[in-house]
C-alpha atoms as a PDB file:
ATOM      1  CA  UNK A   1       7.134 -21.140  27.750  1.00  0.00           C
ATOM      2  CA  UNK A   2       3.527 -20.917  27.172  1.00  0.00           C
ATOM      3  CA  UNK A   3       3.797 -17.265  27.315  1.00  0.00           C
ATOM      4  CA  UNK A   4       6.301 -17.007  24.459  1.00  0.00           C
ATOM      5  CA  UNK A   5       4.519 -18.746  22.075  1.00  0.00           C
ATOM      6  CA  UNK A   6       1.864 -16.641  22.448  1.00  0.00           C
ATOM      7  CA  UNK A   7       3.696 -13.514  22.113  1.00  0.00           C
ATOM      8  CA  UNK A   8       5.153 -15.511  19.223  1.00  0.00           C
ATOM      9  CA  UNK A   9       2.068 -16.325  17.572  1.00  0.00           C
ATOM     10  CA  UNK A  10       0.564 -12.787  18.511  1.00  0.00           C
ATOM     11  CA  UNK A  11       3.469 -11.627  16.470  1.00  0.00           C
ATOM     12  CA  UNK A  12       3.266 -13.381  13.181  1.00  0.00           C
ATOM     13  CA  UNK A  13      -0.183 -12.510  13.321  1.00  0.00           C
ATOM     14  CA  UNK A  14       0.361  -9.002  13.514  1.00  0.00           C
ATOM     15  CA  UNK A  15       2.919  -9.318  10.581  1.00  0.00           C
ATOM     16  CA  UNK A  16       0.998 -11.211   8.383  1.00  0.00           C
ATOM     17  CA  UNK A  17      -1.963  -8.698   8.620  1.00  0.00           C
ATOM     18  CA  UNK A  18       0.365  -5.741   8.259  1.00  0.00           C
ATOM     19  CA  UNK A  19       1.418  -7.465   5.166  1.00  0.00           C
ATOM     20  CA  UNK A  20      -2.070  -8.565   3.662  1.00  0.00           C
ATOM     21  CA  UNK A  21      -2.780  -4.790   4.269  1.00  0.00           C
ATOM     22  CA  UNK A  22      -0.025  -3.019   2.608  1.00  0.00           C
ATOM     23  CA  UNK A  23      -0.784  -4.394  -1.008  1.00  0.00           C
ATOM     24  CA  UNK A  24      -4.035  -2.357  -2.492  1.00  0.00           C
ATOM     25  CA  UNK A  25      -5.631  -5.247  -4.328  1.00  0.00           C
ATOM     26  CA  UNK A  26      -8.653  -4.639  -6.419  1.00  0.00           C
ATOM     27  CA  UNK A  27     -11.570  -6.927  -7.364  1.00  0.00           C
ATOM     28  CA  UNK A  28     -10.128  -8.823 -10.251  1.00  0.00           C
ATOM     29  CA  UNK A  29     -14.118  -7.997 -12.323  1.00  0.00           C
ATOM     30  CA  UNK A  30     -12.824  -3.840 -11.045  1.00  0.00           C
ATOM     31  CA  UNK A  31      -9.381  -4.881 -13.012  1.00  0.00           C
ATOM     32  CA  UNK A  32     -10.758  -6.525 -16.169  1.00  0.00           C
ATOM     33  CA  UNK A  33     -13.618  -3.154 -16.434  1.00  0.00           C
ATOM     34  CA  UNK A  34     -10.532  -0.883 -16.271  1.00  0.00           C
ATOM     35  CA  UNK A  35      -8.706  -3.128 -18.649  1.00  0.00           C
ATOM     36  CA  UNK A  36     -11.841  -3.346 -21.297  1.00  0.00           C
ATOM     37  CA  UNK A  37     -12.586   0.442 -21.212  1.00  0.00           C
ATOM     38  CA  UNK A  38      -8.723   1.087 -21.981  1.00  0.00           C
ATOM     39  CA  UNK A  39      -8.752   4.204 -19.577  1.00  0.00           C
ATOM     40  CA  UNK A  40      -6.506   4.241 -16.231  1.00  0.00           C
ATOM     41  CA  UNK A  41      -4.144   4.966 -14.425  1.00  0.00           C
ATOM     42  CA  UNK A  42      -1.275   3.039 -13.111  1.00  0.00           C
ATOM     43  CA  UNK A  43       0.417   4.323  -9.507  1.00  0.00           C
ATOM     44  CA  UNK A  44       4.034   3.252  -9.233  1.00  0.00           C
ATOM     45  CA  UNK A  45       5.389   2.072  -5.610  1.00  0.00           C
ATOM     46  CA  UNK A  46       8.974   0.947  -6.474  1.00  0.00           C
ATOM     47  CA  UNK A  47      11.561   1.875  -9.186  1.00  0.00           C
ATOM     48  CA  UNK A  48      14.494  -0.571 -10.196  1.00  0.00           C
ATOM     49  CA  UNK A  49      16.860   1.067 -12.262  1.00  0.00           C
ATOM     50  CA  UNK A  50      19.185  -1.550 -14.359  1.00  0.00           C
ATOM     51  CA  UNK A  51      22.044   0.406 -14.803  1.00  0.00           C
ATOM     52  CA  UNK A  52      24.614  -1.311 -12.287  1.00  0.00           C
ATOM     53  CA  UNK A  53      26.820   2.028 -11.583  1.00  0.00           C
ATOM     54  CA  UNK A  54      23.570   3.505 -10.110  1.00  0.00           C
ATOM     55  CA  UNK A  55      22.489   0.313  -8.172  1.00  0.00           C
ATOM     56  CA  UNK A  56      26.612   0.167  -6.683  1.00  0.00           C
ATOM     57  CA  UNK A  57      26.388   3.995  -5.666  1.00  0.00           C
ATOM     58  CA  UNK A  58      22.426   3.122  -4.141  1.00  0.00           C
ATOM     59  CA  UNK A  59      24.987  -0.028  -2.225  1.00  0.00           C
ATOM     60  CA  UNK A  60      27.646   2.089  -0.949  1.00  0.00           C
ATOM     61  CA  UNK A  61      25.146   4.870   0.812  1.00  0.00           C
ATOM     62  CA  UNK A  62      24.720   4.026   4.671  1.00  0.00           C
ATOM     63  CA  UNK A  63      21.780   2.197   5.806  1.00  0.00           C
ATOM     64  CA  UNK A  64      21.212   0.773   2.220  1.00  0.00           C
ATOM     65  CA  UNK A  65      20.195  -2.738   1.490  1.00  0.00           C
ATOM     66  CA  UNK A  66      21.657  -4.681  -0.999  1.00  0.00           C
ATOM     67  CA  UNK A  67      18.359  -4.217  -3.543  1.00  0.00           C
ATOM     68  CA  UNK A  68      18.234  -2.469  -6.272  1.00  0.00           C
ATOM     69  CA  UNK A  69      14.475  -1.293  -5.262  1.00  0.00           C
ATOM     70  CA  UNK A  70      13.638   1.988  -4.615  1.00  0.00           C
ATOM     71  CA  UNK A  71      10.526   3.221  -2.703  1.00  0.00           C
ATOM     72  CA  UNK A  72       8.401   5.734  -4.349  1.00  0.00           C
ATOM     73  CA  UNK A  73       6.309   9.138  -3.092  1.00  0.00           C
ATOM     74  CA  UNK A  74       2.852   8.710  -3.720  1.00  0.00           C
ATOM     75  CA  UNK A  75       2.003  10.165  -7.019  1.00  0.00           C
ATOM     76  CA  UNK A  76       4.168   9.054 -10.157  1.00  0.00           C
ATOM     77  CA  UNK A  77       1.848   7.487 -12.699  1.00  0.00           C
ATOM     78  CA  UNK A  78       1.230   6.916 -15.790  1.00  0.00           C
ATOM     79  CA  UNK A  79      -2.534   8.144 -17.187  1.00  0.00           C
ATOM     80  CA  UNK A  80      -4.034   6.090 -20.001  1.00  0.00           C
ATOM     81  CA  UNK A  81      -6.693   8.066 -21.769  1.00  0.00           C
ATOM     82  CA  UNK A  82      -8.301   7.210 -25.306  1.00  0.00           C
ATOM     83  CA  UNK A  83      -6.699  10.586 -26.486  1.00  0.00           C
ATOM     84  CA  UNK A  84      -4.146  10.821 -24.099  1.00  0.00           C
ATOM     85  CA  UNK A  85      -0.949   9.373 -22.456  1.00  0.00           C
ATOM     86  CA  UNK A  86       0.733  11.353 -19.500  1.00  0.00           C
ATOM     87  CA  UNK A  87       3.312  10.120 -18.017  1.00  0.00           C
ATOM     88  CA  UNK A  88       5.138  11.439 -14.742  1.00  0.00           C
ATOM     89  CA  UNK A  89       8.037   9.017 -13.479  1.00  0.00           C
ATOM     90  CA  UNK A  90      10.792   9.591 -11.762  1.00  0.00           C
ATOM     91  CA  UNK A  91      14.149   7.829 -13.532  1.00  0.00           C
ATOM     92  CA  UNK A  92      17.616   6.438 -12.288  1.00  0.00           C
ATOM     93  CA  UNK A  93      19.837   5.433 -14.278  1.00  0.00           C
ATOM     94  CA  UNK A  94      22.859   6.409 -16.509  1.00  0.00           C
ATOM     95  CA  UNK A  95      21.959   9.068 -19.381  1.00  0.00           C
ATOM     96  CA  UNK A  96      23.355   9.148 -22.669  1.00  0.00           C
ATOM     97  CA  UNK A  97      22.238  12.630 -23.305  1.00  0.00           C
ATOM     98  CA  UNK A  98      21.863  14.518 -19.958  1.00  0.00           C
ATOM     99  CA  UNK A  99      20.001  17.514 -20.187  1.00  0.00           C
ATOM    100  CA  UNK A 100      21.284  20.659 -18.023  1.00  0.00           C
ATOM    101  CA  UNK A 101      17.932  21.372 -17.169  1.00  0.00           C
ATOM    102  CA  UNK A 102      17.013  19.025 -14.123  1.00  0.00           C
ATOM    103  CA  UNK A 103      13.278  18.689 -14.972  1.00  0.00           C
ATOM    104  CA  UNK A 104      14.015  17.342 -18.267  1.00  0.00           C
ATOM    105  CA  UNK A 105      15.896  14.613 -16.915  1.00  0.00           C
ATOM    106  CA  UNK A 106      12.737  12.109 -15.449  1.00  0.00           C
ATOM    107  CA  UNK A 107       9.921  10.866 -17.575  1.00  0.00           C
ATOM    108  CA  UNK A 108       7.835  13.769 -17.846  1.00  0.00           C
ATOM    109  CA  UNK A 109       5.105  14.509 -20.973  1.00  0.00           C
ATOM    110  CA  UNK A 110       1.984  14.156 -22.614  1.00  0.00           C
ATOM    111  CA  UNK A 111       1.609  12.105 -25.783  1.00  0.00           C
ATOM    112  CA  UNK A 112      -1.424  12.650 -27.854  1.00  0.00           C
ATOM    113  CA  UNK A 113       0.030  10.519 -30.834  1.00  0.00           C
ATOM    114  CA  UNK A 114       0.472   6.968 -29.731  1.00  0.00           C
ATOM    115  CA  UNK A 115      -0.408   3.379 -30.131  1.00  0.00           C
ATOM    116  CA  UNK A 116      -1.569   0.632 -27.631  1.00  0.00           C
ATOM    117  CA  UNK A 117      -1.611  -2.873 -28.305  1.00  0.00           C
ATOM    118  CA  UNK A 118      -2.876  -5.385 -25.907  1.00  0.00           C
ATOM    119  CA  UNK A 119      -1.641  -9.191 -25.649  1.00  0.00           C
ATOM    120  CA  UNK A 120      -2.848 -11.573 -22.616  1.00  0.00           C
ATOM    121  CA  UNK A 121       0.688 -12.620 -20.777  1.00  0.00           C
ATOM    122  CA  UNK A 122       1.541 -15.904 -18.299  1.00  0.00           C
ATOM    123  CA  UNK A 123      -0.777 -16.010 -15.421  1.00  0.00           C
ATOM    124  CA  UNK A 124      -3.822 -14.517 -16.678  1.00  0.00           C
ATOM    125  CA  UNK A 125      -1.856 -11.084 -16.880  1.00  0.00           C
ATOM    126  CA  UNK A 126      -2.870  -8.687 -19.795  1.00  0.00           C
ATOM    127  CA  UNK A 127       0.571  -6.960 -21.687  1.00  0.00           C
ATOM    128  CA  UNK A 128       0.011  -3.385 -22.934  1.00  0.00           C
ATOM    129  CA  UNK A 129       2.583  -2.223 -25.671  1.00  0.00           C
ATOM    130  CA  UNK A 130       2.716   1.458 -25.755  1.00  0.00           C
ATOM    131  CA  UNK A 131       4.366   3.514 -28.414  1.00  0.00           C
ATOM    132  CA  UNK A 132       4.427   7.219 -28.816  1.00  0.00           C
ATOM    133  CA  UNK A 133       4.941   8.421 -32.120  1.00  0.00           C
ATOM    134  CA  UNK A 134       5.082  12.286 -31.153  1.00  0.00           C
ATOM    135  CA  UNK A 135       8.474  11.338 -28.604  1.00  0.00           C
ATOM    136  CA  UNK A 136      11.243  10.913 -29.722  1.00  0.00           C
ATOM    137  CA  UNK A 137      12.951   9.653 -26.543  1.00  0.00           C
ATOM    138  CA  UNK A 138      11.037   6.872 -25.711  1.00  0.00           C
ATOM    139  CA  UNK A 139      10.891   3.719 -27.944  1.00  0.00           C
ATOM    140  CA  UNK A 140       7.718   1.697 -25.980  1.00  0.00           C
ATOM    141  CA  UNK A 141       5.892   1.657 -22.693  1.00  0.00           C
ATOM    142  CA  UNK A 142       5.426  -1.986 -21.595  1.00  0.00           C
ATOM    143  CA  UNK A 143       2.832  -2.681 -18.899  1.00  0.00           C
ATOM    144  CA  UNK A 144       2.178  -6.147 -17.376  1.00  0.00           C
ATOM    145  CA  UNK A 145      -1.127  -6.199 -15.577  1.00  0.00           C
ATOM    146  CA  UNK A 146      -2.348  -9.055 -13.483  1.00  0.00           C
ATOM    147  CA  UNK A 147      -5.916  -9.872 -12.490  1.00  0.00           C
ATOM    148  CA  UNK A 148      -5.210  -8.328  -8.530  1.00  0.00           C
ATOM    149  CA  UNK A 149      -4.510  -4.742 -10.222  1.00  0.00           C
ATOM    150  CA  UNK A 150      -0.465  -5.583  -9.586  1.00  0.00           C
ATOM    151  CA  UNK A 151       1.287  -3.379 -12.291  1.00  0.00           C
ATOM    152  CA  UNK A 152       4.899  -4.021 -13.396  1.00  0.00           C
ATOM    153  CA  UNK A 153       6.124  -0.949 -16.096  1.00  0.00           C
ATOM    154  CA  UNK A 154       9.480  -0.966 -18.668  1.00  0.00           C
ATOM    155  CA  UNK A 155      10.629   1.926 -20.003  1.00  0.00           C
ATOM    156  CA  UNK A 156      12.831   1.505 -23.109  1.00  0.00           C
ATOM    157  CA  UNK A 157      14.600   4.551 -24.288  1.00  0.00           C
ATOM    158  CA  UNK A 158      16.335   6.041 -27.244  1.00  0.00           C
ATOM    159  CA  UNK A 159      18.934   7.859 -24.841  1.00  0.00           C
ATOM    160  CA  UNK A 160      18.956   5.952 -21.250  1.00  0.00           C
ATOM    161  CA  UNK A 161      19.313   2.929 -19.725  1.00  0.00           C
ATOM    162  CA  UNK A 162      16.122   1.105 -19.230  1.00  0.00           C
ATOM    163  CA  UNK A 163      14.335   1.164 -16.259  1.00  0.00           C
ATOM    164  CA  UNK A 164      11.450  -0.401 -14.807  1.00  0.00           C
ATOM    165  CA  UNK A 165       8.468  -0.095 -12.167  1.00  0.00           C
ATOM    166  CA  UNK A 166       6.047  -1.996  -9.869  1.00  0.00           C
ATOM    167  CA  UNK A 167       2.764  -0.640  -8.929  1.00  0.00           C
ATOM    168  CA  UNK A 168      -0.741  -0.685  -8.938  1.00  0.00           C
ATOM    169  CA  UNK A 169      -3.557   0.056 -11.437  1.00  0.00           C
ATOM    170  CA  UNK A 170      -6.266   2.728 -10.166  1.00  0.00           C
ATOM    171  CA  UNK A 171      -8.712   4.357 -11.733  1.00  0.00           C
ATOM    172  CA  UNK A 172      -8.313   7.594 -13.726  1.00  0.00           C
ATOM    173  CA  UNK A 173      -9.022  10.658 -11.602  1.00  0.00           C
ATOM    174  CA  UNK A 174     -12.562  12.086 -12.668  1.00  0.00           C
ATOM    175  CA  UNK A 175     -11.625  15.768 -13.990  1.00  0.00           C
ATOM    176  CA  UNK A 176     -12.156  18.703 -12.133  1.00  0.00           C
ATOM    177  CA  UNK A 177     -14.556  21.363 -13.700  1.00  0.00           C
END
């Protein structure tokens, strides 16, 4: 008996530290210097379409769970420069105007037109409203970010469904000369 609560507690130990360890935190003083200088970049992890047709097909595949979460490759972001907005997401979701070229059909450009406005949210989060004025497609950008460098992103769209993303804030990649 004694030996099973051991493995037991050796267990939940071993979870709980995976767990702790999975989630890249950042100082919250790192967070509010990325947040003040206006310049970084946010990392998605997770993609929840909200188009229900897509989230029944993602249902019906084998070995699916029931959510409507989907886990990311490294490397979709979004890039926040003074002068610059890049944005490389993947997307999901029912399209109103499907484009015969493939690569057309995620979240890929650069905006050097646009507009940020920042509001503070619940829970000591900060709320970035993004605009681009130079793409047509997308009507705003919304990013929540809380004080552990958490990230949750909406995309609302002229010609698809809206979508939305969880991630992380990093900084932006210093440029290679």
């Amino acid at each position: 008996m004694k030996k099973l609560i051991n493995i037991l507690c050796a267990a939940v130990l071993f979870i709980l530290m995976y767990a702790c360890a999975a989630t890249p935190n950042m100082p919250s003083e790192k967070v509010a210097a990325l947040l003040r200088n206006g310049e970084f970049t946010f990392m998605a992890e997770q993609a929840q379409p909200s188009n229900y047709d897509v989230v029944n097909v993602m249902n019906s595949l084998p070995r699916s769970s029931s959510s409507r979460m989907l886990d990311l490759d490294y490397g979709y972001t979004i890039v926040l420069k003074k002068s610059e907005l890049r944005v490389e997401l993947p997307y999901f979701g029912r399209m109103y105007n499907p484009s015969y070229d493939t690569s057309n059909n995620s979240y890929r450009f650069t905006s050097k037109d646009f507009t940020v406005s920042q509001q503070t949210g619940k829970k000591q989060s900060s709320v970035y409203t993004i605009i681009t004025k130079d793409q047509p497609i997308i009507r705003r950008i919304i990013m929540e970010v809380f004080s552990s460098g958490k990230t949750y992103v909406s995309i609302d769209s002229n010609d698809r469904a809206p979508i939305s993303y969880d991630g992380y804030l990093m900084e932006n990649e210093a440029a290679k000369k």
